[in-house]
N, C-alpha and C. Protein backbone atom coordinates (compact mmCIF):
# COMPACT_ATOMS: atom_id res chain seq x y z
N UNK A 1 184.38 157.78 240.70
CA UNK A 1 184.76 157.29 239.39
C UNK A 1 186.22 157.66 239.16
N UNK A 2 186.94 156.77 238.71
CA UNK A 2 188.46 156.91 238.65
C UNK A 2 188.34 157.61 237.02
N UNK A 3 189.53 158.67 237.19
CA UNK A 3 189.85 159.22 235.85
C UNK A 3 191.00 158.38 234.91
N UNK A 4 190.49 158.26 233.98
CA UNK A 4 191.80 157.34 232.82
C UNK A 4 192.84 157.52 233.10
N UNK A 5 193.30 158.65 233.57
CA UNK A 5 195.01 159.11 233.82
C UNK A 5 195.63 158.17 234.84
N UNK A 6 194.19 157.46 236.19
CA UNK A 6 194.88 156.66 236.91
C UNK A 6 194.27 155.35 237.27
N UNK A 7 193.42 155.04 236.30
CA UNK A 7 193.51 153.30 236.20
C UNK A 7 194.65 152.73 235.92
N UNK A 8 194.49 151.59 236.48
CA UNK A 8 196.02 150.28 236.36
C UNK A 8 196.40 150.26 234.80
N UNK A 9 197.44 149.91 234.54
CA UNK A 9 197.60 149.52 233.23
C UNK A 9 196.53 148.23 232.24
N UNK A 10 196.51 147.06 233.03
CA UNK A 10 195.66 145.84 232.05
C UNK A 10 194.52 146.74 232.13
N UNK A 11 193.62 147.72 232.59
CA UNK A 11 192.43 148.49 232.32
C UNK A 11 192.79 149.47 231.07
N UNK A 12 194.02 150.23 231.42
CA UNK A 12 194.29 151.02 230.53
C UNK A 12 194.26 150.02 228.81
N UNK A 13 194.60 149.17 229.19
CA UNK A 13 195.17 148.53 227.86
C UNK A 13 193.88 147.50 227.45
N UNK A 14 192.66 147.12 228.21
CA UNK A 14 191.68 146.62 227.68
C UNK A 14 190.92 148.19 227.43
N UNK A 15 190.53 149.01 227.64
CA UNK A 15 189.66 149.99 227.11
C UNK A 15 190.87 150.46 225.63
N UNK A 16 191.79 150.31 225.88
CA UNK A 16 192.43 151.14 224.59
C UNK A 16 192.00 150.17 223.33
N UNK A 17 192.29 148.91 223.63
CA UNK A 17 192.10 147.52 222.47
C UNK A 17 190.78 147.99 222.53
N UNK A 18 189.75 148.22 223.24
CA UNK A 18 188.47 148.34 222.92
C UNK A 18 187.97 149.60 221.78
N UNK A 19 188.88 150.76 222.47
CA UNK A 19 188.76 152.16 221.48
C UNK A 19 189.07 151.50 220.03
N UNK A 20 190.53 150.92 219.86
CA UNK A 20 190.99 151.27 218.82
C UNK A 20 190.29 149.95 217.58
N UNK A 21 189.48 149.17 218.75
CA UNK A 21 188.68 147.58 217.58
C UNK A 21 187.88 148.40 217.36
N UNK A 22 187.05 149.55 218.03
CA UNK A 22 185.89 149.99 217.56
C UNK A 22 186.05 151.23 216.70
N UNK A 23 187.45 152.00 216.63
CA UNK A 23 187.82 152.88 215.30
C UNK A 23 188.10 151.92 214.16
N UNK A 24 188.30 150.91 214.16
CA UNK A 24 188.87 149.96 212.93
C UNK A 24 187.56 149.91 212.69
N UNK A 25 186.78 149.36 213.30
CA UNK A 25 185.46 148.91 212.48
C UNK A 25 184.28 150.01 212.41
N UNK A 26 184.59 151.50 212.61
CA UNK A 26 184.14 152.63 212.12
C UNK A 26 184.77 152.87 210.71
N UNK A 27 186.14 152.97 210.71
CA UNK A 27 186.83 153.47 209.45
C UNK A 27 186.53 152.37 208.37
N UNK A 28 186.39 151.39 209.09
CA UNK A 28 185.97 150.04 207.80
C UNK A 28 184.45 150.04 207.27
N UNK A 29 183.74 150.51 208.26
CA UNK A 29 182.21 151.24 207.48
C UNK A 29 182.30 152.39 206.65
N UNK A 30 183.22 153.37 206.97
CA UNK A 30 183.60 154.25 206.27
C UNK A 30 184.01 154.20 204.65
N UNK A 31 185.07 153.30 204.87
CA UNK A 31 185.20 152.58 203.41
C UNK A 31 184.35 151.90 202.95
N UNK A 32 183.45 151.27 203.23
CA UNK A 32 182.31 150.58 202.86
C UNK A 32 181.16 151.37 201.90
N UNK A 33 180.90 152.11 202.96
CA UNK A 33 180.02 153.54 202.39
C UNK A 33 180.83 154.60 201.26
N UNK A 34 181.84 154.15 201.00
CA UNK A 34 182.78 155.09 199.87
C UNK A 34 182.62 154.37 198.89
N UNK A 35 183.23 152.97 199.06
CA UNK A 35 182.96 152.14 197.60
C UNK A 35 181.79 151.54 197.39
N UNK A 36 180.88 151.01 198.62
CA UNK A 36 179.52 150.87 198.13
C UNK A 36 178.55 151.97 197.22
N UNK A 37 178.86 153.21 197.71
CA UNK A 37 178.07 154.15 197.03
C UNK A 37 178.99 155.40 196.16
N UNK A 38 180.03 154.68 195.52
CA UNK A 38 180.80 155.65 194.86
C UNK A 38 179.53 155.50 193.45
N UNK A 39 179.79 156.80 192.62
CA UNK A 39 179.09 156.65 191.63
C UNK A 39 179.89 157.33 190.62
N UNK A 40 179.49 158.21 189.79
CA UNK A 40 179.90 158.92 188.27
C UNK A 40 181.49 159.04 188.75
N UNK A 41 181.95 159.68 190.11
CA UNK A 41 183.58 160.47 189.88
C UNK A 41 184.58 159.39 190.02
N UNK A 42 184.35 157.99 190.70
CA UNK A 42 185.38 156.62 190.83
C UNK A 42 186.10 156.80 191.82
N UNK A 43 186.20 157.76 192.71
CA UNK A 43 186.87 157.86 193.92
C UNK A 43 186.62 158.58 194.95
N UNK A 44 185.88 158.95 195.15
CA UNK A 44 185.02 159.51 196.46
C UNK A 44 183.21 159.91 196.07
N UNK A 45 182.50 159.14 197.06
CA UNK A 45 181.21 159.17 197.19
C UNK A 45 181.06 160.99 197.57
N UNK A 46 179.66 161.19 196.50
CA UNK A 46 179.20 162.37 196.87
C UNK A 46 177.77 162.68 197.08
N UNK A 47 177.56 163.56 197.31
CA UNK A 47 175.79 163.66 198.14
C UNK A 47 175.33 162.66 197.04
N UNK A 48 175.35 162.94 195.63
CA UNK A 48 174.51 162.33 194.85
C UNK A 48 174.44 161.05 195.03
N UNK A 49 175.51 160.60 194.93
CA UNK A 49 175.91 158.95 195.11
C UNK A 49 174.82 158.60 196.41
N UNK A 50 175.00 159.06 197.59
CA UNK A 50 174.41 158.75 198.71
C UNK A 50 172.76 159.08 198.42
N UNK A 51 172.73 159.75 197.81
CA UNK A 51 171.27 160.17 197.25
C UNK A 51 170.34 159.06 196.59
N UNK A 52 171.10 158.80 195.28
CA UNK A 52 170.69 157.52 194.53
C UNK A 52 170.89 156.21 195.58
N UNK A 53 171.48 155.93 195.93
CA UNK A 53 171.82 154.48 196.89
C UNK A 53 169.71 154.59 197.72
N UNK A 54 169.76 155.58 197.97
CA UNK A 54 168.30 155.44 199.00
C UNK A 54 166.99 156.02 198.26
N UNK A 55 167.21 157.12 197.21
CA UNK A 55 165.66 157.61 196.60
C UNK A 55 165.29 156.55 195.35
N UNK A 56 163.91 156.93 195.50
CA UNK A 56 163.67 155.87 194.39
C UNK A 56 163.02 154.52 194.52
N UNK A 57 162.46 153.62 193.76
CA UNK A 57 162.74 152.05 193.55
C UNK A 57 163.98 151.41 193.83
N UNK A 58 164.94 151.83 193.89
CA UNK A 58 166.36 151.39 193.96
C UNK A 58 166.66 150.27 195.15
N UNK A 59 165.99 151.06 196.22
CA UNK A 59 165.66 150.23 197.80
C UNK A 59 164.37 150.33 198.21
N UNK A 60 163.19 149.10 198.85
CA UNK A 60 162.51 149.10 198.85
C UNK A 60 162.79 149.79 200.39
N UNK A 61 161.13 150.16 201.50
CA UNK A 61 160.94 150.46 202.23
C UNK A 61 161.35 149.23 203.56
N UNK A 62 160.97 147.80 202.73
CA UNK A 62 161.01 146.72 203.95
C UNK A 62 162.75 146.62 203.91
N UNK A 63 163.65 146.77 202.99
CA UNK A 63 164.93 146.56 203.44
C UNK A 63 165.71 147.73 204.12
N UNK A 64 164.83 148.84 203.85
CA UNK A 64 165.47 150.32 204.82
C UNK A 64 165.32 149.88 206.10
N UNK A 65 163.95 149.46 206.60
CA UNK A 65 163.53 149.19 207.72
C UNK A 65 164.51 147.98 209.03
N UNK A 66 164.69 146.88 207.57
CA UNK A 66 165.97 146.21 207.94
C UNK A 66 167.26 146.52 208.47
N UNK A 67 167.99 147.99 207.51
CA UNK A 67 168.97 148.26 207.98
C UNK A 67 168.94 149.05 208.96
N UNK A 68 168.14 149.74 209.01
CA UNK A 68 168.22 150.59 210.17
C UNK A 68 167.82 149.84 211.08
N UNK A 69 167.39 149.13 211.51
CA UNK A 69 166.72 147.73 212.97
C UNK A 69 168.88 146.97 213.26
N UNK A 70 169.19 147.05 211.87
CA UNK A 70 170.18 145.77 212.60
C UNK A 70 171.11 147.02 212.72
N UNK A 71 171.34 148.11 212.20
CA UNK A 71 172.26 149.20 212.63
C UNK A 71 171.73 149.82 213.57
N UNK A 72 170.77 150.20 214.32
CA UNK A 72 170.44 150.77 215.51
C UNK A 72 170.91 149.92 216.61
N UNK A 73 170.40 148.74 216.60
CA UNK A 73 170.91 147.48 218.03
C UNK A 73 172.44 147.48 217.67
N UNK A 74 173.04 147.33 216.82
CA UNK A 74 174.17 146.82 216.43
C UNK A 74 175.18 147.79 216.82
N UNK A 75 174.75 149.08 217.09
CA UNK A 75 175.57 150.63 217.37
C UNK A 75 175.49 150.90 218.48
N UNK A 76 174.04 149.97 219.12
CA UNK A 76 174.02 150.71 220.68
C UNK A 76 175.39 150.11 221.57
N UNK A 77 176.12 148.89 222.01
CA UNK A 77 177.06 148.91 222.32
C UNK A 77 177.94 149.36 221.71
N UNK A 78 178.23 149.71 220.94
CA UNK A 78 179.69 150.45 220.51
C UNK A 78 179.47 151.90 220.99
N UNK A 79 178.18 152.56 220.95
CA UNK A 79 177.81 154.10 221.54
C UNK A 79 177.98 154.00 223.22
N UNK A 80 177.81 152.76 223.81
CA UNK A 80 177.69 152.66 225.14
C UNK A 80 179.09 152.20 225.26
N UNK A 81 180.02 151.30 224.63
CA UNK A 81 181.26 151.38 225.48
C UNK A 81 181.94 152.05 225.37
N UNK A 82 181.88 152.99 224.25
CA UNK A 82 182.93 153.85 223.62
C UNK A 82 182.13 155.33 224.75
N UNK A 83 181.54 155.39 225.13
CA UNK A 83 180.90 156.56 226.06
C UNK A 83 181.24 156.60 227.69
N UNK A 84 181.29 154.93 227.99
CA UNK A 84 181.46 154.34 229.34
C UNK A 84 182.96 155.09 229.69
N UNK A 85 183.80 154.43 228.41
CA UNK A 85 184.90 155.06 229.07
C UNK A 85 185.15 156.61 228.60
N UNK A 86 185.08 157.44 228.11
CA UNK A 86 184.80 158.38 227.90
C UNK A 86 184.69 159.40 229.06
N UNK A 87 183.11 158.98 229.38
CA UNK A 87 182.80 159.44 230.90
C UNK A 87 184.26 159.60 232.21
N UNK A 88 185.14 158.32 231.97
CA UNK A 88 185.65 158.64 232.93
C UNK A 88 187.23 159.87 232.73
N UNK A 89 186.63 160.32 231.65
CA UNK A 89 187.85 161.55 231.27
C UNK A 89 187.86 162.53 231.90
N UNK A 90 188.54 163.36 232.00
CA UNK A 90 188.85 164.65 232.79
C UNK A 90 188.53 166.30 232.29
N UNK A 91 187.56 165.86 231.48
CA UNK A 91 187.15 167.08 230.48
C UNK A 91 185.66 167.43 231.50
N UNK A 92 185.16 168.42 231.33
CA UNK A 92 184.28 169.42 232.13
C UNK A 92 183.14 168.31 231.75
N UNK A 93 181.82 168.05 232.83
CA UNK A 93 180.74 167.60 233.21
C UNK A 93 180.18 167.42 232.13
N UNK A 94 180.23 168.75 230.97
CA UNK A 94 178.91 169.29 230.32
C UNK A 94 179.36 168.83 228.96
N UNK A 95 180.93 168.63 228.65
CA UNK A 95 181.24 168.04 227.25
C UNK A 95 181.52 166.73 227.43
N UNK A 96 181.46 166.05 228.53
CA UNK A 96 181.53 164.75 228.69
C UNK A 96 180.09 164.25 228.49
N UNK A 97 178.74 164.93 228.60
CA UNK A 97 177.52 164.85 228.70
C UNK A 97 176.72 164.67 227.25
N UNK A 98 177.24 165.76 226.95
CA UNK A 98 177.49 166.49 224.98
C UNK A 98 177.83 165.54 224.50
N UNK A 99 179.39 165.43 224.53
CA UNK A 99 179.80 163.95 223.57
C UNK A 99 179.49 162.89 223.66
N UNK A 100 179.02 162.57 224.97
CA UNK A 100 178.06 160.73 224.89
C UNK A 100 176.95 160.47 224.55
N UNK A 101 176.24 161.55 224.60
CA UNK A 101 174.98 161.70 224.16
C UNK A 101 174.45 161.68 222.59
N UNK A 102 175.53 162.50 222.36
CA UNK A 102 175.24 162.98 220.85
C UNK A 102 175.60 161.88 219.58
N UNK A 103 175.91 160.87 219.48
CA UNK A 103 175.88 160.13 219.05
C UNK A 103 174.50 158.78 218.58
N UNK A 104 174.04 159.49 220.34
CA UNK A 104 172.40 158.77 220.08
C UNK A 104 171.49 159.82 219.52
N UNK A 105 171.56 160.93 219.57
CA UNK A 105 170.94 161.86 218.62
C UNK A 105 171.09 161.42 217.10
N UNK A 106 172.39 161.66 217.28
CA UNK A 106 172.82 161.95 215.51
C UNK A 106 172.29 160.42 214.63
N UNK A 107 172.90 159.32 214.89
CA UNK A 107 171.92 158.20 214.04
C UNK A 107 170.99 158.34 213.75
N UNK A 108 169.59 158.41 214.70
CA UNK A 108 168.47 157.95 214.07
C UNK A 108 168.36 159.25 213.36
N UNK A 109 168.95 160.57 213.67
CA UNK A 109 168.83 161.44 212.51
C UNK A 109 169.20 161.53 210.93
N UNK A 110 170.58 160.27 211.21
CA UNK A 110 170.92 159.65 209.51
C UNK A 110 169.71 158.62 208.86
N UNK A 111 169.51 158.24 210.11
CA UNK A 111 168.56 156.78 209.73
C UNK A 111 167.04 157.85 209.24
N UNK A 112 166.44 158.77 209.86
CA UNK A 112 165.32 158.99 209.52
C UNK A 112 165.85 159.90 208.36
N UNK A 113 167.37 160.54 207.97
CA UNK A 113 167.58 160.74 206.59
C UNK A 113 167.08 159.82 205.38
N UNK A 114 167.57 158.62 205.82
CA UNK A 114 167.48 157.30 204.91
C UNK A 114 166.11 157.44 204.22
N UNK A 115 165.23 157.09 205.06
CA UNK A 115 163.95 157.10 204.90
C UNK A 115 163.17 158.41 203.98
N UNK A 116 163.56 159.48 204.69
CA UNK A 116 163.10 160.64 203.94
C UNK A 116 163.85 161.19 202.33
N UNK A 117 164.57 160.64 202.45
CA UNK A 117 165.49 160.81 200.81
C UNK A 117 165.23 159.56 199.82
N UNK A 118 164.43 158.49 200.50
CA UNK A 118 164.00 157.26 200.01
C UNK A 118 162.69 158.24 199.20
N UNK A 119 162.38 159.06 199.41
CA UNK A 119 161.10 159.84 198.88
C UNK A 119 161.43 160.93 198.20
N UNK A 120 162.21 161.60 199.10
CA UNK A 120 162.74 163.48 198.34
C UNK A 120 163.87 163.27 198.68
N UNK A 121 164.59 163.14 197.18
CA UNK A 121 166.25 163.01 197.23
C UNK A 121 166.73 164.48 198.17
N UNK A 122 166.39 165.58 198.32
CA UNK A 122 167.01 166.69 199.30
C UNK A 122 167.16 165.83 200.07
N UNK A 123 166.88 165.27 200.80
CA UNK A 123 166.75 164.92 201.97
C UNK A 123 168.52 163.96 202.68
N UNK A 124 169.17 164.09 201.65
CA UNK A 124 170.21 163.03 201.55
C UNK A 124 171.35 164.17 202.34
N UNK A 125 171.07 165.66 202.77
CA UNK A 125 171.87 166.28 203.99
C UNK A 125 171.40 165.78 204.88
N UNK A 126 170.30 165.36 205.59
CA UNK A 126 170.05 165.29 206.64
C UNK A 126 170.44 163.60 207.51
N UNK A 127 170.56 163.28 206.35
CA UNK A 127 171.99 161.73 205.77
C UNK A 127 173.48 161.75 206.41
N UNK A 128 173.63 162.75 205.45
CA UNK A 128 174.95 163.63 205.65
C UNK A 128 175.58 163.50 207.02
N UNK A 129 174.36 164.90 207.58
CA UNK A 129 174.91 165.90 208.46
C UNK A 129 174.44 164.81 209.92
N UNK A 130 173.94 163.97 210.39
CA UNK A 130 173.17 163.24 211.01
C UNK A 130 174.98 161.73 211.02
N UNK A 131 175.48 161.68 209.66
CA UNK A 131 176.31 160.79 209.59
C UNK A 131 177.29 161.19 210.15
N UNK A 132 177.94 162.29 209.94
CA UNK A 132 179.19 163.14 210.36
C UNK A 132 179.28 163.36 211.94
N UNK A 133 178.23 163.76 212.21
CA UNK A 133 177.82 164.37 213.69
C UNK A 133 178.05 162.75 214.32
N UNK A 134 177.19 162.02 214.10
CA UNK A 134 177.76 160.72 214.84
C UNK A 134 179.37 159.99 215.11
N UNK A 135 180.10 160.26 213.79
CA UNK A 135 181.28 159.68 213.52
C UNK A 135 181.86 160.69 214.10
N UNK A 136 181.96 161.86 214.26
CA UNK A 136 182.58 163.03 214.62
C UNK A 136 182.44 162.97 216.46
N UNK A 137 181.78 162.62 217.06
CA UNK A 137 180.93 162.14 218.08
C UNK A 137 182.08 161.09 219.02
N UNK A 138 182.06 160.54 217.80
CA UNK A 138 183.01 158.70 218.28
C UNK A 138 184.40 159.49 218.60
N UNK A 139 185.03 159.95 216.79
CA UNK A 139 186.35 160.10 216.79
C UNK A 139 186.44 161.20 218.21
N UNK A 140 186.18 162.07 218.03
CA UNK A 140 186.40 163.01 219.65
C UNK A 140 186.49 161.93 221.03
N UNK A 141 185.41 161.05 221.42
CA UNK A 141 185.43 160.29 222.11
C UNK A 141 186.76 159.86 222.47
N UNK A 142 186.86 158.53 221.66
CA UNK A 142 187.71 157.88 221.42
C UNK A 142 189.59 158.93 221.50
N UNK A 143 189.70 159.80 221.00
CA UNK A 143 190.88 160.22 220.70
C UNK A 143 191.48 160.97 222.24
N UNK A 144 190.22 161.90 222.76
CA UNK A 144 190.17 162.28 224.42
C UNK A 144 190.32 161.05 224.83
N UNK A 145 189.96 159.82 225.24
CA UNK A 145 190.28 158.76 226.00
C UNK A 145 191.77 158.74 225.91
N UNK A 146 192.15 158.18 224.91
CA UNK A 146 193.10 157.58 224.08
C UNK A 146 194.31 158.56 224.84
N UNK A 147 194.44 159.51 224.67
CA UNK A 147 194.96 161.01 225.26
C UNK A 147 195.23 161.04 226.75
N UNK A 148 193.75 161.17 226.84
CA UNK A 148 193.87 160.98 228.65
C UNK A 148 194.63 159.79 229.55
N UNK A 149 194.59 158.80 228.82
CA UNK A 149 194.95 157.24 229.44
C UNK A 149 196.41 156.93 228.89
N UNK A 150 196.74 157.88 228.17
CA UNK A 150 198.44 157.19 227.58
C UNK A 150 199.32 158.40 227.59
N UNK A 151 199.07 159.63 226.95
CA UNK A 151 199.97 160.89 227.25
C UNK A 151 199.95 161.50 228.29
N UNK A 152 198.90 162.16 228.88
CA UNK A 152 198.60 162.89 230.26
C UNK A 152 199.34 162.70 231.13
N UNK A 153 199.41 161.29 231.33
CA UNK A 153 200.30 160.23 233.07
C UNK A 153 201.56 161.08 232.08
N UNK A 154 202.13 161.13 231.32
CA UNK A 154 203.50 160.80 230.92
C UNK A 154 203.80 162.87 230.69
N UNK A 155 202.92 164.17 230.84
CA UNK A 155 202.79 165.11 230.48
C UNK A 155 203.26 165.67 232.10
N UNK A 156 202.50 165.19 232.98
CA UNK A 156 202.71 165.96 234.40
C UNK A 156 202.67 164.71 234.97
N UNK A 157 203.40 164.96 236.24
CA UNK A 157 204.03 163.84 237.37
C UNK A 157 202.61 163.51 238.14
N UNK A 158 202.61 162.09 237.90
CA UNK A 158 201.27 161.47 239.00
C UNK A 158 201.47 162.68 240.18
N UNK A 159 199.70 162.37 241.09
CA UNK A 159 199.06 163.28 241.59
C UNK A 159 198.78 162.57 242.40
N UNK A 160 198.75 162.47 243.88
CA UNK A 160 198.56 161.84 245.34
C UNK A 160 197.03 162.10 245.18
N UNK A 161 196.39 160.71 245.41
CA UNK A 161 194.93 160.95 245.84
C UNK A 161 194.76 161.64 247.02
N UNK A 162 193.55 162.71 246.79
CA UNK A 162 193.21 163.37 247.17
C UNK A 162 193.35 164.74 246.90
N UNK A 163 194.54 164.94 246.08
CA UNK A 163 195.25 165.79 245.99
C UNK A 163 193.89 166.88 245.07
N UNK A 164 194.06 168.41 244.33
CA UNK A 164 193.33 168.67 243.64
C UNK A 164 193.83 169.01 242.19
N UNK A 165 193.20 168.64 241.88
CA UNK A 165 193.52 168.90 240.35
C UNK A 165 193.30 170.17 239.49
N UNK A 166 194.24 170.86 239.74
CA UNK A 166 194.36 172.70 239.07
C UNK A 166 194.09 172.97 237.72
N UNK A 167 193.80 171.64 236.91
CA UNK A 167 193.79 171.46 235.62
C UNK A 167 192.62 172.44 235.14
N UNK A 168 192.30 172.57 233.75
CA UNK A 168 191.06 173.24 233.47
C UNK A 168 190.42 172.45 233.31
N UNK A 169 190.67 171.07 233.09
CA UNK A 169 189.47 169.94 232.96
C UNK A 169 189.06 169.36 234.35
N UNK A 170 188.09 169.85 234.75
CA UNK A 170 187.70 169.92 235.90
C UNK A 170 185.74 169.61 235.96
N UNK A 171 185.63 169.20 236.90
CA UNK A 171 183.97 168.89 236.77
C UNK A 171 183.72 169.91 236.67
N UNK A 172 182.47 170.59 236.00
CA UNK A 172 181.45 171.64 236.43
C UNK A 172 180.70 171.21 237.98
């Protein structure tokens, strides 16, 4: 598996357009979820806000079920390309493993938030912390790629294949 630091450029530059369409349309859900569920303060959504949006009559059970069906399929490629390249970074075995992974953890842990705060508003951390962990997940992703494939080459002088790499980012 070739490391980002030494794919060709048109690779370098289709995975980067790929990173940076799929941070635009993270940060644009982001805003979505701010002004969709802003409530009492008018400028930043807070647990409560996110609370009310799901407990209650407010949302029935068959349209939770909805969103979470078209946001689960709808996330799995963006979790899989944004991971694909990822993988080929130069960071240790076990946080390259960690960070691709954990993104498929963390959703259905927002999503089965959804559901459970649809009943017991507490439940709107496990919303939260399930939301963060995913987005937190991406941005790391994404920013190590981004890093590896455009500063690195330009930090230390290309490296003769074969050669070894003294770096600390090194396989386990």
């Amino acid at each position: 598996m070739r490391p980002l630091t030494e794919l060709s450029p048109e690779i370098k530059a289709l995975n980067t357009a790929a990173l940076l369409y799929a941070a635009l349309g993270i940060l644009m859900a982001l805003g979505y979820i701010d002004v969709s569920h802003m409530g009492t303060t008018g400028y930043l959504v807070t647990p409560h806000d996110i609370a009310h949006a799901y407990y209650g009559p407010g949302m029935s059970d068959i349209t939770l079920i909805g969103l979470a069906h078209i946001h689960m399929l709808a996330l799995l490629p963006v979790f899989w390309i944004i991971g694909y390249i990822f993988v080929h970074s130069r960071i240790s075995l076990g946080w390259r493993i960690f960070w691709c992974v954990l993104p498929f953890v963390a959703f259905p842990v927002d999503v089965a938030g959804w559901f459970l705060t649809h009943h017991v508003e507490g439940f709107v951390y496990q919303t939260i912390i399930g939301g963060f962990l995913f987005i937190l997940s991406l941005a790391v992703m994404i920013l190590v790629s981004l890093y590896q494939m455009w500063i690195v080459p330009l930090r230390k002088p290309a490296r003769k294949t074969g050669e070894a790499d003294d770096s600390m980012c090194q396989d386990d």
